[in-house]
N, C-alpha and C. Protein backbone atom coordinates (compact mmCIF):
# COMPACT_ATOMS: atom_id res chain seq x y z
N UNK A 1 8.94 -20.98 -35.08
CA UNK A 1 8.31 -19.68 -35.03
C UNK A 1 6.84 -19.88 -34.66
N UNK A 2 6.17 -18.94 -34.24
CA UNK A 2 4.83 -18.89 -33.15
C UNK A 2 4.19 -18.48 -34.67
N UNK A 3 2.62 -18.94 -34.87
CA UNK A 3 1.58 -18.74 -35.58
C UNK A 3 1.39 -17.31 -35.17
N UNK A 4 1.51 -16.45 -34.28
CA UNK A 4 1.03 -15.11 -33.96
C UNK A 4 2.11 -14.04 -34.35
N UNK A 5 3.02 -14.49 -34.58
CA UNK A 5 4.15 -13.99 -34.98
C UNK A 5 4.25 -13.29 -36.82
N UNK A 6 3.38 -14.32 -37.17
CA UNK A 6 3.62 -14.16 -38.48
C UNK A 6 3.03 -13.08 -39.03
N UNK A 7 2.03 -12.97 -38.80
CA UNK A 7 1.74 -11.60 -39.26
C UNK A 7 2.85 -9.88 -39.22
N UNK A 8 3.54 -10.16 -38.01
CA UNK A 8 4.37 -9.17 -38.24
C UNK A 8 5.65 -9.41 -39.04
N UNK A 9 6.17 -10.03 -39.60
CA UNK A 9 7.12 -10.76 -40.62
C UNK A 9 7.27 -9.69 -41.89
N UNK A 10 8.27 -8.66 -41.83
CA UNK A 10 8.10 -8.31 -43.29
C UNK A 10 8.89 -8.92 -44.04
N UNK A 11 8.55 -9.22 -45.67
CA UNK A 11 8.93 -9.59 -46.44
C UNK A 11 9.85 -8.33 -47.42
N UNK A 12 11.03 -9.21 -47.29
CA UNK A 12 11.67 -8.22 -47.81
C UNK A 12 11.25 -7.92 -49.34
N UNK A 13 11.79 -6.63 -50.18
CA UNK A 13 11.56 -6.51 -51.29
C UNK A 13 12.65 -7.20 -52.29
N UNK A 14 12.24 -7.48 -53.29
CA UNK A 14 13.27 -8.05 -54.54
C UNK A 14 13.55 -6.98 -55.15
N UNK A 15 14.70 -7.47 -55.83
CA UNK A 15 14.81 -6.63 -56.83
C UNK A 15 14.65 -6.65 -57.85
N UNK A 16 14.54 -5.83 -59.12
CA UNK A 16 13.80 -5.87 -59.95
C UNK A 16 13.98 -7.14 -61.49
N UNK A 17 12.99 -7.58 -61.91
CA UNK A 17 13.28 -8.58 -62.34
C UNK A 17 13.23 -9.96 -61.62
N UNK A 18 13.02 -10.04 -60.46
CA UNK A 18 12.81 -11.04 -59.08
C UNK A 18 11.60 -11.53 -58.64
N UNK A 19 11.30 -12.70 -58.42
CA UNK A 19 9.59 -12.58 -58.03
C UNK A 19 9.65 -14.01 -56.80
N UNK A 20 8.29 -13.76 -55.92
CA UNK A 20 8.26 -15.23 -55.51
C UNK A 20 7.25 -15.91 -55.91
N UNK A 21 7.72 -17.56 -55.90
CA UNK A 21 6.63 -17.80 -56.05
C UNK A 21 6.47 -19.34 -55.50
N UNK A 22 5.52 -20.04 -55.10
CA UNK A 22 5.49 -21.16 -54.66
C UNK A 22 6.30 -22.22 -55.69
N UNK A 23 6.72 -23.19 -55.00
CA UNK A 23 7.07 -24.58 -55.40
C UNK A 23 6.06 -25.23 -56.63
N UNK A 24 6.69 -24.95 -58.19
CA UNK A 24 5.90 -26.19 -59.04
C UNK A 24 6.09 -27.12 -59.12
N UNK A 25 5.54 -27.86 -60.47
CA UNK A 25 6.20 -29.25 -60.95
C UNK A 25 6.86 -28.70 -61.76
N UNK A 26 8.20 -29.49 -61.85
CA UNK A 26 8.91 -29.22 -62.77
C UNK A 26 10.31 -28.57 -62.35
N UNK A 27 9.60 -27.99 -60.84
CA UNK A 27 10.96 -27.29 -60.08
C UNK A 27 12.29 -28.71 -59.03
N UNK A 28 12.09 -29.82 -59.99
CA UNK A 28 12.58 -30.87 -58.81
C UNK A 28 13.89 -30.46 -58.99
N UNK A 29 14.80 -29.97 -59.65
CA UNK A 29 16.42 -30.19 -60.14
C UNK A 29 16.56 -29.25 -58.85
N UNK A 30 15.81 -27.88 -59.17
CA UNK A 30 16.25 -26.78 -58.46
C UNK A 30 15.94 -26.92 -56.65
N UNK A 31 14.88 -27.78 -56.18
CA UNK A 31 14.96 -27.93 -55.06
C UNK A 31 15.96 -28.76 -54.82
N UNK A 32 16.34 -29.87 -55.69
CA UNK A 32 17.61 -30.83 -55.38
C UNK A 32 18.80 -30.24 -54.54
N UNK A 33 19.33 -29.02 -55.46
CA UNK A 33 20.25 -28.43 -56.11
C UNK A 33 20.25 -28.08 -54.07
N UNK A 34 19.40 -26.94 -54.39
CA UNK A 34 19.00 -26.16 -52.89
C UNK A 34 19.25 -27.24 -51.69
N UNK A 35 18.87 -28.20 -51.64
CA UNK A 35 18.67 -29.22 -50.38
C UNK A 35 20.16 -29.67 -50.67
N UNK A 36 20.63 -29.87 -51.49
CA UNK A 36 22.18 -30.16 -51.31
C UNK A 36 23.29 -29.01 -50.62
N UNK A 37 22.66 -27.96 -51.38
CA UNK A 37 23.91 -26.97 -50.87
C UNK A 37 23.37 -26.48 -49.46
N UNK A 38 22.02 -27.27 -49.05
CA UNK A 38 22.48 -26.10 -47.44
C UNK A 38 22.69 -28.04 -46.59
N UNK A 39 22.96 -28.79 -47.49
CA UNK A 39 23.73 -29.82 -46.71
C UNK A 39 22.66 -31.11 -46.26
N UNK A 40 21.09 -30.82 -46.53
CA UNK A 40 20.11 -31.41 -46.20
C UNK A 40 20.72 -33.28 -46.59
N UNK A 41 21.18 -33.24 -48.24
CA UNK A 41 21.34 -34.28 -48.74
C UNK A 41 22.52 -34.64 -49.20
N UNK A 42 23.20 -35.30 -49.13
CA UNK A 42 24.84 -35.39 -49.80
C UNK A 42 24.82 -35.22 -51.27
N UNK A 43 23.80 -35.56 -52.06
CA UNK A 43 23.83 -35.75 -53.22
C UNK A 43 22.26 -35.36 -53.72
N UNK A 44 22.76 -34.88 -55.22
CA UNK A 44 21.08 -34.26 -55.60
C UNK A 44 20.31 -35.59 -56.07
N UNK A 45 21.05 -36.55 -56.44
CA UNK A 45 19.94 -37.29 -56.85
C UNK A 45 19.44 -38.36 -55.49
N UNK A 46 20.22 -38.10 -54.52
CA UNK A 46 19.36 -38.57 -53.32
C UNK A 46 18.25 -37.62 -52.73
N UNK A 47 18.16 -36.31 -53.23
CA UNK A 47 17.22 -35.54 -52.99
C UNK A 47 16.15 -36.02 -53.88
N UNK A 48 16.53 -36.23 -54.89
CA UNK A 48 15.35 -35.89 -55.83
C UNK A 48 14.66 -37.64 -55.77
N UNK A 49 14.96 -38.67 -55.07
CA UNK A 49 14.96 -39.57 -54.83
C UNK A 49 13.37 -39.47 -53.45
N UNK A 50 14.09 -38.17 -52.67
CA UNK A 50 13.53 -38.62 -51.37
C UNK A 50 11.96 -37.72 -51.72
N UNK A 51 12.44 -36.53 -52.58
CA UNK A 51 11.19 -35.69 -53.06
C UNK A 51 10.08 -36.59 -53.93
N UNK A 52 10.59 -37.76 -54.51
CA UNK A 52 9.82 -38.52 -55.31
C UNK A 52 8.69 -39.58 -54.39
């Protein structure tokens, strides 16, 4: 995606009870989890391996 682009990007709304928010510490299981199921990693603890 083009840097000039972004500005027109809407963000969709959540629903209620929903929020975003950047990447903490502490969030490693759940990025694991994520990078496995869209196939990035075969296995979470090879994710959480490569995030380390």
């Amino acid at each position: 995606m083009h840097r000039e682009k972004l500005p027109t990007i809407k963000v969709p709304e959540l629903p209620p009870g929903y929020q975003y928010r950047l990447y903490q510490d502490g969030d490693e299981i759940h990025w694991a989890r994520l990078e496995t199921f869209v196939l990035d990693f075969p296995t979470e603890e090879k994710a959480l391996v490569y995030r380390q």
